[in-house]
N, C-alpha and C. Protein backbone atom coordinates (compact mmCIF):
# COMPACT_ATOMS: atom_id res chain seq x y z
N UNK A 1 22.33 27.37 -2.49
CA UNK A 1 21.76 26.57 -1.42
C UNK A 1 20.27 26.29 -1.63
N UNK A 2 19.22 27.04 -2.29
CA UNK A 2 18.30 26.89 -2.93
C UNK A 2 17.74 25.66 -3.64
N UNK A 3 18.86 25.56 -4.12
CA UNK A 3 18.46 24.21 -5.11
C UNK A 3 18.84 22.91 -4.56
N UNK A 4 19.06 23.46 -3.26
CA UNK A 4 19.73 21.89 -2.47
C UNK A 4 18.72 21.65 -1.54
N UNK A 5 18.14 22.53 -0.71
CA UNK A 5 16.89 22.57 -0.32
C UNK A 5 15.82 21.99 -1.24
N UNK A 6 15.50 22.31 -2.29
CA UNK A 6 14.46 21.78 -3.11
C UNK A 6 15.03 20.23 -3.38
N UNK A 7 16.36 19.69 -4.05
CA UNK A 7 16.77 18.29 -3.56
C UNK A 7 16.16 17.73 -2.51
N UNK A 8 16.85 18.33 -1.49
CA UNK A 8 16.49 17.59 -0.66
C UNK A 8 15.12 17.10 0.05
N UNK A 9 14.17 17.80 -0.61
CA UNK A 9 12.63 18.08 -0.30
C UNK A 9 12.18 16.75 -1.13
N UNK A 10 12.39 17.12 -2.25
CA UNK A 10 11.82 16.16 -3.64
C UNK A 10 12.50 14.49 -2.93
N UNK A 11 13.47 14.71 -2.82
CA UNK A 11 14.33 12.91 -2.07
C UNK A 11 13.32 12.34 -0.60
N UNK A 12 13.52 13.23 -0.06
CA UNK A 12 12.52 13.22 1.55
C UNK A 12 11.02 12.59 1.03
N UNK A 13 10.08 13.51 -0.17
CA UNK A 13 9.03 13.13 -0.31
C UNK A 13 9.14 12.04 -1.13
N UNK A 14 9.91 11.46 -1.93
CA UNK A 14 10.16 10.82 -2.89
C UNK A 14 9.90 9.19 -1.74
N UNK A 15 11.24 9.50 -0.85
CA UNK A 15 11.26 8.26 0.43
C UNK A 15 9.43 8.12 1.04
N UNK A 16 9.15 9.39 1.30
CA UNK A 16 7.47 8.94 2.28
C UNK A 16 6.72 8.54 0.96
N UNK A 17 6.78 8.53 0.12
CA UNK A 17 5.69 8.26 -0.97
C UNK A 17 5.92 6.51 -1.52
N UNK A 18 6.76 6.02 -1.32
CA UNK A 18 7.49 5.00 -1.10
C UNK A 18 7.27 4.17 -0.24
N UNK A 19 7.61 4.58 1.00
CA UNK A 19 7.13 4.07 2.33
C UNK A 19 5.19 3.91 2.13
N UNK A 20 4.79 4.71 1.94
CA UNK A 20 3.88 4.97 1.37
C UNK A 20 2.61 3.99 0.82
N UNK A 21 3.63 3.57 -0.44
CA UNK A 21 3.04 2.33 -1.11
C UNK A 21 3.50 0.89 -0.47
N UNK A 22 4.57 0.97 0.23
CA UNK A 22 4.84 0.12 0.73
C UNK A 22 3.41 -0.19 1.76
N UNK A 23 3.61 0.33 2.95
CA UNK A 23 2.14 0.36 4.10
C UNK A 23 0.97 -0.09 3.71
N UNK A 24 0.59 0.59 2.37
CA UNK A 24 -0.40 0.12 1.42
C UNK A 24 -0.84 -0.83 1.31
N UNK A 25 0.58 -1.54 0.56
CA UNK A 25 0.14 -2.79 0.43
C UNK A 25 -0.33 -4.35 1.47
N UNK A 26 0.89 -4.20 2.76
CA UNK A 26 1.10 -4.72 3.43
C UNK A 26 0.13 -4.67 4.74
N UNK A 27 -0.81 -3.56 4.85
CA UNK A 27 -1.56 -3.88 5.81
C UNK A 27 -2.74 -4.56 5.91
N UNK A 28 -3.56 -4.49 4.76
CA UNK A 28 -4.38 -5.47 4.24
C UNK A 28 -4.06 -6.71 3.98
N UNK A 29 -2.93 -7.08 3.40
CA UNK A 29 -2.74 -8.63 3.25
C UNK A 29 -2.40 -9.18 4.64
N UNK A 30 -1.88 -8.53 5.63
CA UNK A 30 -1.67 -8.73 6.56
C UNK A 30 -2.72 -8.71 7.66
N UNK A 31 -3.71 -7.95 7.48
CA UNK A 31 -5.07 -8.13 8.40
C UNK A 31 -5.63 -9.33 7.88
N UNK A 32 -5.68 -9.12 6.13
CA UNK A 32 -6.62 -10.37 5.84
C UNK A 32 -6.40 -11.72 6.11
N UNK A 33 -5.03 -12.47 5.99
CA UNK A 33 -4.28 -13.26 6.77
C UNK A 33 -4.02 -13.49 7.83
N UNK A 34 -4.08 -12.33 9.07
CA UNK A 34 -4.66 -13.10 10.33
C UNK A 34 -6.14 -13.34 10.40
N UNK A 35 -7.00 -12.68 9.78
CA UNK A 35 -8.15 -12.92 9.75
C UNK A 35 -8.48 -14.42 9.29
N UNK A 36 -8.10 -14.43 8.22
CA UNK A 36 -7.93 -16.41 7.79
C UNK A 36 -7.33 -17.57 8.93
N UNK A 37 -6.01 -16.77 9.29
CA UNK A 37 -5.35 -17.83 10.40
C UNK A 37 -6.66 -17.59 11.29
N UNK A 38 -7.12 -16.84 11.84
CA UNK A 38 -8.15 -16.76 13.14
C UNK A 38 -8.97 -18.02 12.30
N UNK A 39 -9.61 -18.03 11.53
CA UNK A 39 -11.17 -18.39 10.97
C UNK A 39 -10.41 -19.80 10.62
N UNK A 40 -9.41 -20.14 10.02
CA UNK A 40 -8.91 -21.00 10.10
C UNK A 40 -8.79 -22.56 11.48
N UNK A 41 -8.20 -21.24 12.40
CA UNK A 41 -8.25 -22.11 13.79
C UNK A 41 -9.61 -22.29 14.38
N UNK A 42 -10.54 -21.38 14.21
CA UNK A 42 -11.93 -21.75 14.82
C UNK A 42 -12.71 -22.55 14.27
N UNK A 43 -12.57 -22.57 13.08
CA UNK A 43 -13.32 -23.73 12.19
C UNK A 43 -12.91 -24.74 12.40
N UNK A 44 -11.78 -24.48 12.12
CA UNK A 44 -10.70 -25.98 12.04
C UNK A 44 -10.11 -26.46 10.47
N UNK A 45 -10.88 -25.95 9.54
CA UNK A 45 -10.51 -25.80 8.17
C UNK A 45 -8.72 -25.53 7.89
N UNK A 46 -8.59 -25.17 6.67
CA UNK A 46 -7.03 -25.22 6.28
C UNK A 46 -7.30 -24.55 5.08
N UNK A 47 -8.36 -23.62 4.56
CA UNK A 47 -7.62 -22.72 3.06
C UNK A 47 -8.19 -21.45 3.64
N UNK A 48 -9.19 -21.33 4.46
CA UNK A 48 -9.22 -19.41 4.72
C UNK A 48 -7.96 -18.67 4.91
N UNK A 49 -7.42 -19.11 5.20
CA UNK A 49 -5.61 -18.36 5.21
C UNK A 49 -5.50 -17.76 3.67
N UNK A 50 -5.51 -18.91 2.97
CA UNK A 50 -5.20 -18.44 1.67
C UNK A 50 -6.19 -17.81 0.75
N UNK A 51 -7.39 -18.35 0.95
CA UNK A 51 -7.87 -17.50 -0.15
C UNK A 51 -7.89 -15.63 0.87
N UNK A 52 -7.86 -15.72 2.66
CA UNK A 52 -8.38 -14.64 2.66
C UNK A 52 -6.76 -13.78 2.23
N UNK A 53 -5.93 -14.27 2.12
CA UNK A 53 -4.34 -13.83 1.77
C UNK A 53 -4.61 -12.82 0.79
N UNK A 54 -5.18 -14.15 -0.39
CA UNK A 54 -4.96 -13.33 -1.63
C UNK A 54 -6.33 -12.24 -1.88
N UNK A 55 -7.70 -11.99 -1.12
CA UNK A 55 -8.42 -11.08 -1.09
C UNK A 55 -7.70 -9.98 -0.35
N UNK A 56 -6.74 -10.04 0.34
CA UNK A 56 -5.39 -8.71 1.05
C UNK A 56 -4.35 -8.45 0.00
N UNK A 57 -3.88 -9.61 -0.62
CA UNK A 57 -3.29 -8.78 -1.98
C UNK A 57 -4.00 -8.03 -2.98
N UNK A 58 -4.97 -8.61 -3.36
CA UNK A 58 -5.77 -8.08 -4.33
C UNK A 58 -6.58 -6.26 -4.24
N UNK A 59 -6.70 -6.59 -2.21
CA UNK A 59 -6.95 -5.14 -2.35
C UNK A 59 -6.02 -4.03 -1.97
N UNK A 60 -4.88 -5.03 -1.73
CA UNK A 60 -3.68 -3.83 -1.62
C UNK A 60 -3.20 -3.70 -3.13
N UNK A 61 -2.75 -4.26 -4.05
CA UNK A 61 -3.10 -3.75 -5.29
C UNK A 61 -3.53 -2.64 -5.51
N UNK A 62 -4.89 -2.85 -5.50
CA UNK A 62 -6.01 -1.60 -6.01
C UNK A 62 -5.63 -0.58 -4.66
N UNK A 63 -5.37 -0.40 -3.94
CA UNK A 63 -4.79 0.27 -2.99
C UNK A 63 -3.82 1.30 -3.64
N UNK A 64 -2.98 0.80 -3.71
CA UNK A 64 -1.82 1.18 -4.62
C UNK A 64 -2.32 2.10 -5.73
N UNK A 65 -2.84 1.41 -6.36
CA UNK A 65 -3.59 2.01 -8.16
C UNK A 65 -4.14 3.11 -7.94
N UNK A 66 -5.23 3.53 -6.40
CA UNK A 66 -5.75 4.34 -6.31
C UNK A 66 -5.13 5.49 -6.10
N UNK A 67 -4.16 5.16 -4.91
CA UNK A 67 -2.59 6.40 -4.72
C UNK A 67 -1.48 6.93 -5.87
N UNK A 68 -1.37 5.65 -6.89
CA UNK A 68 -0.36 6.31 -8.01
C UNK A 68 -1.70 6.89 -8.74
N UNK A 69 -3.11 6.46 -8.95
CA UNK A 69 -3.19 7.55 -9.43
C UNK A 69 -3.38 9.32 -9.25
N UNK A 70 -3.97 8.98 -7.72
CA UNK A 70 -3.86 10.29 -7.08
C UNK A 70 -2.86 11.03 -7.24
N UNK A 71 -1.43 10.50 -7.26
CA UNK A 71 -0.31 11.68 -6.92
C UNK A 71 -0.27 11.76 -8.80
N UNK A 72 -0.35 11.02 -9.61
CA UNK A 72 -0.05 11.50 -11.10
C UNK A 72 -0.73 12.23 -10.59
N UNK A 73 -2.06 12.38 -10.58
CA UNK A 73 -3.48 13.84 -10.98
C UNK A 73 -2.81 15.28 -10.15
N UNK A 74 -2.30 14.73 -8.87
CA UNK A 74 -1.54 15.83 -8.45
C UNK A 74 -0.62 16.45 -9.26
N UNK A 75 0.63 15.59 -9.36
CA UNK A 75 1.82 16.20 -10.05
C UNK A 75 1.03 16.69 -11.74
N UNK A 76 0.04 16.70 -12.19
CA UNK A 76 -0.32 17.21 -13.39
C UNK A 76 -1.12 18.48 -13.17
N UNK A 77 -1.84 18.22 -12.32
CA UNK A 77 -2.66 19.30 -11.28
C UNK A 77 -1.09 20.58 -11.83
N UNK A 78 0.00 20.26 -10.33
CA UNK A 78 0.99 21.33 -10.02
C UNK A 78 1.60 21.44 -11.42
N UNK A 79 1.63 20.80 -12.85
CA UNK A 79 2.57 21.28 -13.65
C UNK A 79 1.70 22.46 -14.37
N UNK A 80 0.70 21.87 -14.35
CA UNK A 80 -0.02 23.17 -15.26
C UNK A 80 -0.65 24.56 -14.78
């Protein structure tokens, strides 16, 4: 039963680390994009949407990059 417990631990964290990167990415492109639609409608303009879109992808990206590398340094951290 030991080793099903530890399964099931590693699957559980496996899912939040996942979820994880998911959140990551999606909350920044998603602030930065209403932020554009806002600046968009007050101006009256038609590309702050997009360029501020892709400044929310770009830093959910590096978002990301910063967390996979954190958990490698971890999981190398715990092997040694």
């Amino acid at each position: 039963m030991a080793g099903r417990q530890k399964y099931d631990r590693t699957v559980f964290m496996s899912l939040a680390l996942i979820s994880q990167f998911g959140i990551t990415m999606i909350v920044p492109v998603a602030m930065m994009f209403a932020a554009g639609y806002l600046l968009d409608r007050y101006l009256g303009t038609s590309y702050w949407t997009v360029i501020l879109f892709f400044v929310g992808a770009l830093a959910g990206f590096r978002n990301i990059y910063v967390l996979a590398r954190r958990v490698s340094s971890e999981k190398k951290d715990g092997e040694a």
